[in-house]
PDB file of N, CA and C in Angstrom:
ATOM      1  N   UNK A   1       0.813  -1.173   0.000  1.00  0.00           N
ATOM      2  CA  UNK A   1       0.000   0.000   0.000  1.00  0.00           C
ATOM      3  C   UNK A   1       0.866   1.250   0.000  1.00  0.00           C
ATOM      4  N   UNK A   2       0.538   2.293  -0.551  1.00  0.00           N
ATOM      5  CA  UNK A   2       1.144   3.358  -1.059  1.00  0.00           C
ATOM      6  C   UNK A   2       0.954   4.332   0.054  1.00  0.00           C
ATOM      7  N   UNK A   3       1.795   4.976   0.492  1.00  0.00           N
ATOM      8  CA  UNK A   3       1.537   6.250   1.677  1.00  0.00           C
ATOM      9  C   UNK A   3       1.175   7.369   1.006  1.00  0.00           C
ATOM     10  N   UNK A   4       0.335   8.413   1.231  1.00  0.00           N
ATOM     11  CA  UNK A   4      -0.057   9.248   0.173  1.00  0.00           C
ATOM     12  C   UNK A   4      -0.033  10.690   1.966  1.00  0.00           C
ATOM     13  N   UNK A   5       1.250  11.403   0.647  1.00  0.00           N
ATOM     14  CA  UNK A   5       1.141  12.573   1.926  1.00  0.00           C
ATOM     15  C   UNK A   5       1.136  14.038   1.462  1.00  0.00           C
ATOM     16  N   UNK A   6       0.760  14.629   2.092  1.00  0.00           N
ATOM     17  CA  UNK A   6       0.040  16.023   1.000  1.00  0.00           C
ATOM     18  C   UNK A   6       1.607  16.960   0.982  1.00  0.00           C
ATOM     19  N   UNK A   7       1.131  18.068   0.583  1.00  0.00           N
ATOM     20  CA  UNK A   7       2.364  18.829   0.234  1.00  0.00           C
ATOM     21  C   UNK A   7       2.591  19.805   1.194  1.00  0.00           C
ATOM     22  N   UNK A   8       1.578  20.087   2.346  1.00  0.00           N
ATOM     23  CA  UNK A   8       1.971  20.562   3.239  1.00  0.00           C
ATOM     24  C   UNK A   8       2.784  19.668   4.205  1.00  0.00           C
ATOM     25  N   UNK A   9       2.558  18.652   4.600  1.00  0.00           N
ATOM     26  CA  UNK A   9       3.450  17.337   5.496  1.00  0.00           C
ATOM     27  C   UNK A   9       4.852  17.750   5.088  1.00  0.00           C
ATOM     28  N   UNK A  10       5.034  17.729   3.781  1.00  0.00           N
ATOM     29  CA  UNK A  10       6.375  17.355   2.396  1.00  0.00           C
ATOM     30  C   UNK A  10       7.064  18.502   3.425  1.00  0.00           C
ATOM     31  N   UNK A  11       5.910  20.123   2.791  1.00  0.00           N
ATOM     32  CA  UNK A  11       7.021  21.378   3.017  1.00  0.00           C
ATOM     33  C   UNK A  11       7.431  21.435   4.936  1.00  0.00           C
ATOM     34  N   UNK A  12       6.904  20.989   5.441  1.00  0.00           N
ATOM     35  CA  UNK A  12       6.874  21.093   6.844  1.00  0.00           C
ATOM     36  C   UNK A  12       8.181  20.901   7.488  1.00  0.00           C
ATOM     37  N   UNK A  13       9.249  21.512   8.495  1.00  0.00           N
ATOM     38  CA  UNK A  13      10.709  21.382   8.381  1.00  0.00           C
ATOM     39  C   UNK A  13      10.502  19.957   9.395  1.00  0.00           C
ATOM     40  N   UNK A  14      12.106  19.342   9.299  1.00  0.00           N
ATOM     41  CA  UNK A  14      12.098  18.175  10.322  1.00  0.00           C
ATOM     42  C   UNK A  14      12.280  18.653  11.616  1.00  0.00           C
ATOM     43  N   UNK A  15      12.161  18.006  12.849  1.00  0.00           N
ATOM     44  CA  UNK A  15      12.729  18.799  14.072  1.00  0.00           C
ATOM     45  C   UNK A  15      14.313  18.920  13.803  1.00  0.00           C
ATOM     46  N   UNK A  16      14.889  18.249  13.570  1.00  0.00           N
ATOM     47  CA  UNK A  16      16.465  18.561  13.015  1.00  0.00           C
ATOM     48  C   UNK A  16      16.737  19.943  12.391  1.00  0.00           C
ATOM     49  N   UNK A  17      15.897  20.326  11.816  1.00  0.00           N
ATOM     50  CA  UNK A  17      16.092  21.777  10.906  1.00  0.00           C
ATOM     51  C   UNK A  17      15.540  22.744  11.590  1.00  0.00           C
ATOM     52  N   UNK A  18      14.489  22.109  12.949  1.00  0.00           N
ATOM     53  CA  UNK A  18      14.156  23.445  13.402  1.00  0.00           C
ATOM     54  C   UNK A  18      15.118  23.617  14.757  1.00  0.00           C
ATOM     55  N   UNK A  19      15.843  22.588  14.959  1.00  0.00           N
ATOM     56  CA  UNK A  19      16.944  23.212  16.271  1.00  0.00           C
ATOM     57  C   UNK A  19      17.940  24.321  15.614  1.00  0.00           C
ATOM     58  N   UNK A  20      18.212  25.265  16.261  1.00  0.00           N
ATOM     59  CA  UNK A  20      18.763  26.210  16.367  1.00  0.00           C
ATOM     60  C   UNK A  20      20.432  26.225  16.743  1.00  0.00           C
ATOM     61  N   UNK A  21      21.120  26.354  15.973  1.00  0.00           N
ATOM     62  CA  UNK A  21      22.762  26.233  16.597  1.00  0.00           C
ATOM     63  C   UNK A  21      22.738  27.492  17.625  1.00  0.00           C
ATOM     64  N   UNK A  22      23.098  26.843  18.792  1.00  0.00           N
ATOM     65  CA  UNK A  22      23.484  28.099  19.647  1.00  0.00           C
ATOM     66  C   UNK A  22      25.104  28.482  19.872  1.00  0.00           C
ATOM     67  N   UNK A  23      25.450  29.709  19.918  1.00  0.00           N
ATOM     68  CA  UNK A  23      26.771  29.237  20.195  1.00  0.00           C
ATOM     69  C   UNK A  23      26.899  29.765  21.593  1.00  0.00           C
ATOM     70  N   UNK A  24      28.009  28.891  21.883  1.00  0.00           N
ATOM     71  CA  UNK A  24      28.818  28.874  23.194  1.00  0.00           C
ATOM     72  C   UNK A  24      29.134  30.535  23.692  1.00  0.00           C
ATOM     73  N   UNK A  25      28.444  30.193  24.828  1.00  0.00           N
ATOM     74  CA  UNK A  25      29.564  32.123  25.641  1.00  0.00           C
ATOM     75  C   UNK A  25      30.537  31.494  25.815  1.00  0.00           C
ATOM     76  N   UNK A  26      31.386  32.913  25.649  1.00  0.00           N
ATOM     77  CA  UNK A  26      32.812  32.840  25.463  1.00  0.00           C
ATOM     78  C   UNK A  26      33.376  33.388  26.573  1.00  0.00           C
ATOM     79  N   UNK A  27      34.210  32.854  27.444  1.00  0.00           N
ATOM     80  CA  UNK A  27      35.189  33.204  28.499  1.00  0.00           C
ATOM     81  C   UNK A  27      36.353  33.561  28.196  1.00  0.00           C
ATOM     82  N   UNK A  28      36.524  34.621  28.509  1.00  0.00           N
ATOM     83  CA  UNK A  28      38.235  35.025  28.481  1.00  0.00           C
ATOM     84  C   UNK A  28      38.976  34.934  29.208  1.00  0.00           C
ATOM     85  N   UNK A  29      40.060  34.735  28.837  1.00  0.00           N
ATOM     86  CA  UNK A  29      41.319  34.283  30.210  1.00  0.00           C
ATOM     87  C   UNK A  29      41.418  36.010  31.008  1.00  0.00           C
ATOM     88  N   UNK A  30      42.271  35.587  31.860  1.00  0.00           N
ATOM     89  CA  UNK A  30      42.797  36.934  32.565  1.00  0.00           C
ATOM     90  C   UNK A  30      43.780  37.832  32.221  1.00  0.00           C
ATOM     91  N   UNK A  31      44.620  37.070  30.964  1.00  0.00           N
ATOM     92  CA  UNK A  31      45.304  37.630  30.390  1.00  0.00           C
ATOM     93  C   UNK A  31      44.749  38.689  29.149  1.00  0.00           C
ATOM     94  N   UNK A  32      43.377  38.105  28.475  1.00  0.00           N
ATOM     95  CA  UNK A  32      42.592  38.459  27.636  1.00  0.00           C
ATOM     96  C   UNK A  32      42.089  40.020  28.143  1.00  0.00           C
ATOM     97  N   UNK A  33      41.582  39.751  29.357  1.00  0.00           N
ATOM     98  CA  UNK A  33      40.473  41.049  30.116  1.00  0.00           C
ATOM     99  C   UNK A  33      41.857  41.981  29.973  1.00  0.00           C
ATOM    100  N   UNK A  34      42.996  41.459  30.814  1.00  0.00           N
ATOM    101  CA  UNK A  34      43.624  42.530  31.274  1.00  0.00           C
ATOM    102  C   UNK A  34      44.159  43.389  29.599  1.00  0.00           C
ATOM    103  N   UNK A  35      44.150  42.980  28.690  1.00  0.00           N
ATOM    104  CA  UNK A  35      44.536  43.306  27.613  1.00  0.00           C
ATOM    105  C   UNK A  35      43.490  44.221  26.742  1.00  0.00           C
ATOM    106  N   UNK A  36      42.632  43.936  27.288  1.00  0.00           N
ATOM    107  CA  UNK A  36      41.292  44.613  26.624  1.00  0.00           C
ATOM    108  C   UNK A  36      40.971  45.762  27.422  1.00  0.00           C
ATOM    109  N   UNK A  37      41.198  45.965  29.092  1.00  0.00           N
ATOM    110  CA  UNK A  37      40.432  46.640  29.427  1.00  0.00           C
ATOM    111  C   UNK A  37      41.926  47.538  29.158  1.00  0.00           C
ATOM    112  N   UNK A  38      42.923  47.421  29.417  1.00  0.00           N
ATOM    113  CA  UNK A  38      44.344  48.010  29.175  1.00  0.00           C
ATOM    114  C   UNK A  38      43.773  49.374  28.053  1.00  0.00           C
ATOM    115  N   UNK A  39      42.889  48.622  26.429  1.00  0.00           N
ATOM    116  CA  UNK A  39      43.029  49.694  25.926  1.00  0.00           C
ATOM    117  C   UNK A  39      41.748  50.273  25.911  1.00  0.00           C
ATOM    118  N   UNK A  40      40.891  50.214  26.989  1.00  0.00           N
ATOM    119  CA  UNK A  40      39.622  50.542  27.149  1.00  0.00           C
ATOM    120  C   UNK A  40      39.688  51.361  28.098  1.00  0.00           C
ATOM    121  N   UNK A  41      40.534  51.429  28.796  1.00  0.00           N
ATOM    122  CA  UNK A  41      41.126  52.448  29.905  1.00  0.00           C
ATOM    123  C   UNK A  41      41.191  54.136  28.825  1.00  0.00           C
ATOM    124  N   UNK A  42      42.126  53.934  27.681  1.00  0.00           N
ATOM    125  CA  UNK A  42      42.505  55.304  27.329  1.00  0.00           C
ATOM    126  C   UNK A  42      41.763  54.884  25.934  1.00  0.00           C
ATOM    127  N   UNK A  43      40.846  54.586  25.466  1.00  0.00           N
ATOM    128  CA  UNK A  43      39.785  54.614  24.120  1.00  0.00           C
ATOM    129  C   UNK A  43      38.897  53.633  24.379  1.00  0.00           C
ATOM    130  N   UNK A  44      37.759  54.527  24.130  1.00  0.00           N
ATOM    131  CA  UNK A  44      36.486  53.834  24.238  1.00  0.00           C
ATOM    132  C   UNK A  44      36.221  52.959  22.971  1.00  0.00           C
ATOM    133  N   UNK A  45      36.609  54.246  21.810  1.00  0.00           N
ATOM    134  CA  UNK A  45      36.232  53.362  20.445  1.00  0.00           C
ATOM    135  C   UNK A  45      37.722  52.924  19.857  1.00  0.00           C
ATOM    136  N   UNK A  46      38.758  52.256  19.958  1.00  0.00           N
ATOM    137  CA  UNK A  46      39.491  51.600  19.362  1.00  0.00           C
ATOM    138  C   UNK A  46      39.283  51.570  17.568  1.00  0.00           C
ATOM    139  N   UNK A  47      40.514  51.886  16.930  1.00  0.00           N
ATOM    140  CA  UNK A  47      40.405  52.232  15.213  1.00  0.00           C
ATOM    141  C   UNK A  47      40.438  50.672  14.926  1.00  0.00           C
ATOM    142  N   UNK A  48      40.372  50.445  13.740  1.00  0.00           N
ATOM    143  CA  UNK A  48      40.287  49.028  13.337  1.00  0.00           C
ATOM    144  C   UNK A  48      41.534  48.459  13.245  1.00  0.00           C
ATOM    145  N   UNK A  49      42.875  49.561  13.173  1.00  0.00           N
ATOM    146  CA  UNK A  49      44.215  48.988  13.195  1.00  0.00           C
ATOM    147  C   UNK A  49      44.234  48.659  14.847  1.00  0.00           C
ATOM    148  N   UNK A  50      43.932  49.088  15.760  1.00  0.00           N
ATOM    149  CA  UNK A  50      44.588  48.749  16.986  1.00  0.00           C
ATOM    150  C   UNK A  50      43.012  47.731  17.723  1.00  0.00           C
ATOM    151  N   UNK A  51      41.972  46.964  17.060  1.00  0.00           N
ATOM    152  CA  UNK A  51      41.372  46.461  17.072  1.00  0.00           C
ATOM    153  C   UNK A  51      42.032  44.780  16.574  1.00  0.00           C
ATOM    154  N   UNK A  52      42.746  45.113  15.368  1.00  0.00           N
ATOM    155  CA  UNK A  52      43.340  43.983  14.895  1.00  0.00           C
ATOM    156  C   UNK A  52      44.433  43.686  15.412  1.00  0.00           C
ATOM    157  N   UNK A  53      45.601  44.986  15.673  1.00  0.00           N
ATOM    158  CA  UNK A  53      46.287  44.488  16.607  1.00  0.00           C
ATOM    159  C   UNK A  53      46.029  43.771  17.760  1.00  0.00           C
ATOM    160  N   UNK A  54      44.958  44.316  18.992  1.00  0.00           N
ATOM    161  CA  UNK A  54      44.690  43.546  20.245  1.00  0.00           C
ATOM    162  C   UNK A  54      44.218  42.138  19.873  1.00  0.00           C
ATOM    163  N   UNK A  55      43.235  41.916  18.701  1.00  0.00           N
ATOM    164  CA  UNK A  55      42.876  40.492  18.322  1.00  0.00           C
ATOM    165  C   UNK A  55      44.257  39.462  17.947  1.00  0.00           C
ATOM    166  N   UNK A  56      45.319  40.561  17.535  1.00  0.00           N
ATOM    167  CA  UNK A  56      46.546  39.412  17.267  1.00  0.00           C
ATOM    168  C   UNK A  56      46.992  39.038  18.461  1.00  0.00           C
ATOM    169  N   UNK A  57      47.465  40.178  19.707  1.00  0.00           N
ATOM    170  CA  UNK A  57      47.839  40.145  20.759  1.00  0.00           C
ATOM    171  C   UNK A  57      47.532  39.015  21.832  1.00  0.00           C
ATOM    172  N   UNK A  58      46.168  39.325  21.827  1.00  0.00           N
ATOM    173  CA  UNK A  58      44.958  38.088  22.796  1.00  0.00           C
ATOM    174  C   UNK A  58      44.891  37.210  21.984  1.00  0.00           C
ATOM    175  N   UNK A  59      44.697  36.819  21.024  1.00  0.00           N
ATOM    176  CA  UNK A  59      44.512  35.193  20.540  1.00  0.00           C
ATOM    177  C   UNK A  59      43.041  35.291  20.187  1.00  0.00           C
ATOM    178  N   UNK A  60      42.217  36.415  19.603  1.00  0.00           N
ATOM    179  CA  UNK A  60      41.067  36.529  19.765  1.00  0.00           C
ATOM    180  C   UNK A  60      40.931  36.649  18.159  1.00  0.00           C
ATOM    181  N   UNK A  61      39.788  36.773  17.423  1.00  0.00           N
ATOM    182  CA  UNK A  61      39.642  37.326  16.162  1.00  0.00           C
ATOM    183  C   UNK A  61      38.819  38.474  16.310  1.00  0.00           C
ATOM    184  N   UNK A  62      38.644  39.558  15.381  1.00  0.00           N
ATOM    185  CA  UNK A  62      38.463  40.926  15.261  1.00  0.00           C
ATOM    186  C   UNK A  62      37.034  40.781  16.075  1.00  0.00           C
ATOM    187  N   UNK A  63      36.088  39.930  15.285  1.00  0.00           N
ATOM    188  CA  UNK A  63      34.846  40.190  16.037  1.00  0.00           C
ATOM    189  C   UNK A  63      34.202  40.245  17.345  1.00  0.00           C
ATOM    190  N   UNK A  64      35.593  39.333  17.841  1.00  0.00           N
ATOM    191  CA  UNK A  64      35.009  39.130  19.169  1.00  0.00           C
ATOM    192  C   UNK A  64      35.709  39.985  20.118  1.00  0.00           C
ATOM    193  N   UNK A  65      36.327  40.841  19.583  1.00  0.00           N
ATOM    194  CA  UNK A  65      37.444  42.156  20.027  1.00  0.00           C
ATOM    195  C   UNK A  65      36.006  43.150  20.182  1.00  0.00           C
ATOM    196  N   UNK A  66      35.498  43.423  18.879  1.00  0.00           N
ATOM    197  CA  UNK A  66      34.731  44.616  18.842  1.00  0.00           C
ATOM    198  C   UNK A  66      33.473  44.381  19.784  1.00  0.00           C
ATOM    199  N   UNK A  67      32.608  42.874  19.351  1.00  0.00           N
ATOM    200  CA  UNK A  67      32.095  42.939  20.583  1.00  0.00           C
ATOM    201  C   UNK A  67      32.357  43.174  21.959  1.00  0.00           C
ATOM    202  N   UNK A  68      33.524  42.504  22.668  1.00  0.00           N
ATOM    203  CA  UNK A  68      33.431  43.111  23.680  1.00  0.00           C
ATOM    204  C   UNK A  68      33.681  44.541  24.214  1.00  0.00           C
ATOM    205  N   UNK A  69      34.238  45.084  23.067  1.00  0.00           N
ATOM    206  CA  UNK A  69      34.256  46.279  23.083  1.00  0.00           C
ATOM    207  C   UNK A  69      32.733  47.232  23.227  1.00  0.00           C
ATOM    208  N   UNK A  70      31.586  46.300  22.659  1.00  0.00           N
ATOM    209  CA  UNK A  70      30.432  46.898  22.378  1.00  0.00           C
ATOM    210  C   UNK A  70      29.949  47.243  23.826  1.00  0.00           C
ATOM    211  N   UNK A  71      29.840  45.188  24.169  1.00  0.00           N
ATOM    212  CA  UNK A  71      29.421  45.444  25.334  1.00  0.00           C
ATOM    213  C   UNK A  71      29.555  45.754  26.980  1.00  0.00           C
ATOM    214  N   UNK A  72      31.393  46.429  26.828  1.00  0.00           N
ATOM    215  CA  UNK A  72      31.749  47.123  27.765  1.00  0.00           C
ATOM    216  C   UNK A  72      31.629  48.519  27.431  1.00  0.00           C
ATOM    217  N   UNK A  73      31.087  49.263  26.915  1.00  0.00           N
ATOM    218  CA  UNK A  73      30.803  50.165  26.623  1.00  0.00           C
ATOM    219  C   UNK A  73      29.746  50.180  27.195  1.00  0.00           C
ATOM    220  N   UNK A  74      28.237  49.579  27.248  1.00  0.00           N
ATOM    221  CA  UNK A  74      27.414  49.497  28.003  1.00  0.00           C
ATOM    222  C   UNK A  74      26.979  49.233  28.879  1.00  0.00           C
ATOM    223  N   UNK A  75      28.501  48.559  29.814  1.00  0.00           N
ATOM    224  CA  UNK A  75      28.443  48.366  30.827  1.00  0.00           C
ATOM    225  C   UNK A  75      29.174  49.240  31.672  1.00  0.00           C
ATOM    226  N   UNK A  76      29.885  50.662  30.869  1.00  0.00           N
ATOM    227  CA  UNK A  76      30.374  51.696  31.080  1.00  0.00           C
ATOM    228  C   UNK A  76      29.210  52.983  31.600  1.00  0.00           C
ATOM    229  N   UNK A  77      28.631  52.610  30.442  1.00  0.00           N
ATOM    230  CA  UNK A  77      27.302  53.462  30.305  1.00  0.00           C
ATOM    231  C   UNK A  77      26.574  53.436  31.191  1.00  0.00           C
ATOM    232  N   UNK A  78      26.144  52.628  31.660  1.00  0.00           N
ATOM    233  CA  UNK A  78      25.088  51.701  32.727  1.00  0.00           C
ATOM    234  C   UNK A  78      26.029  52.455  34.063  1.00  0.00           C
ATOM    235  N   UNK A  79      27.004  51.892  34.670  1.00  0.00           N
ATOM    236  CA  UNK A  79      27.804  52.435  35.893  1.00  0.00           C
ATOM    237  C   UNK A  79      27.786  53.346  35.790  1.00  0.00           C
ATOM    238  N   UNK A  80      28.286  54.580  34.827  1.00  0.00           N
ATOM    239  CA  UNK A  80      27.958  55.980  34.972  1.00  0.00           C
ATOM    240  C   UNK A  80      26.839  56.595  35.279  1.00  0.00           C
ATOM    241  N   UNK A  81      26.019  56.321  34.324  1.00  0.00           N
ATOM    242  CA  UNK A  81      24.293  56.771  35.148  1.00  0.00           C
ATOM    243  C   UNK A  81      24.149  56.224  36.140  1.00  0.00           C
ATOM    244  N   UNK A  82      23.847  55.266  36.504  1.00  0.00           N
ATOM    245  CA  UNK A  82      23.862  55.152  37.744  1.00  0.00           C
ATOM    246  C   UNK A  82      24.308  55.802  39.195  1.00  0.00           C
ATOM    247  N   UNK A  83      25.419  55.774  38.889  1.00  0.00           N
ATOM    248  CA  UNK A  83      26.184  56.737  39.681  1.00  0.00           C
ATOM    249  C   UNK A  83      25.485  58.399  39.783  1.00  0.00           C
ATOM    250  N   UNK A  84      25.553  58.812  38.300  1.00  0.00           N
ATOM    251  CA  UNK A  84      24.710  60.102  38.436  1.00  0.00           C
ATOM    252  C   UNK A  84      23.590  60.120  38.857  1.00  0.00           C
ATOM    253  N   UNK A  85      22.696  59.327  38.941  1.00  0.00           N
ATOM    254  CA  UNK A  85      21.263  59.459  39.732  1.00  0.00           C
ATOM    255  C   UNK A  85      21.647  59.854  40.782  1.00  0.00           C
ATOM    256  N   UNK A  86      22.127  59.128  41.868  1.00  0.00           N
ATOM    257  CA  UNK A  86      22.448  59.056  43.311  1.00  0.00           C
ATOM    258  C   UNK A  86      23.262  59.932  43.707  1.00  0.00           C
ATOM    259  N   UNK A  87      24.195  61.004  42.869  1.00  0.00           N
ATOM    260  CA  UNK A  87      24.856  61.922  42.946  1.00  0.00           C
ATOM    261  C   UNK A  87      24.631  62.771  41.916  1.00  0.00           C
ATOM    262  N   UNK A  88      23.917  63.858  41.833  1.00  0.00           N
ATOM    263  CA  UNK A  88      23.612  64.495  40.778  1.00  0.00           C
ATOM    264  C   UNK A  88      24.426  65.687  40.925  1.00  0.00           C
ATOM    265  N   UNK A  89      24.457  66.531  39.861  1.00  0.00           N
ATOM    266  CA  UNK A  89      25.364  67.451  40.047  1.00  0.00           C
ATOM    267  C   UNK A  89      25.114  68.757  40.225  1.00  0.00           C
ATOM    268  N   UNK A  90      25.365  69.181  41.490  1.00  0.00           N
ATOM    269  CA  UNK A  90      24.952  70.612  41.754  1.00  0.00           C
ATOM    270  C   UNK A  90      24.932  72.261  40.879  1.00  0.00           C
ATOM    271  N   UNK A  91      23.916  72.234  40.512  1.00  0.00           N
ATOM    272  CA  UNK A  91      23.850  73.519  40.210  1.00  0.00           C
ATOM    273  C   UNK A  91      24.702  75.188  40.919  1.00  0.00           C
ATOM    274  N   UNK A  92      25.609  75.628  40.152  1.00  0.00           N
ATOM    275  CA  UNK A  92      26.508  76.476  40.600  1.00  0.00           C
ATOM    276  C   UNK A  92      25.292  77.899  40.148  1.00  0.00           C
TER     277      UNK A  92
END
């Protein structure tokens, strides 16, 4: 006997196609942070030459340089306001 299956069944994905690759968070060594925050200390936005340099330096590749660059920036951002709420600045 013949299985007869419509064309919606056909187009329908397998569960295999609907898992999602997640990728792994990434941990940095201590040598990594200290190298990053080193030039995050005196530039917030790093040029793309000294972006590629620190990625040669750390063992990192560019992207994952700039991200964390992104998201210490917003975790820059975040501590500063903060701070200014609770200490606001007096009007002279």
């Amino acid at each position: 006997m013949a299985t007869v299956t419509s064309n919606d069944e056909q187009n329908q994905p397998t569960n295999e196609s609907k898992i999602k690759h997640q990728r792994c968070r990434r941990t940095f060594t201590f040598y990594q942070i200290v190298e990053l925050e080193k030039v995050f200390s005196y530039t917030k936005y790093p040029t793309n030459r000294e972006r590629c340099e620190l990625a040669r330096r750390s063992g990192l590749n560019e992207r994952q340089v700039r991200i964390w660059f992104l998201n210490r920036r917003m975790k820059w951002v975040k501590e500063n306001t903060i701070g200014s709420r609770y200490y606001p600045a007096v009007a002279a």
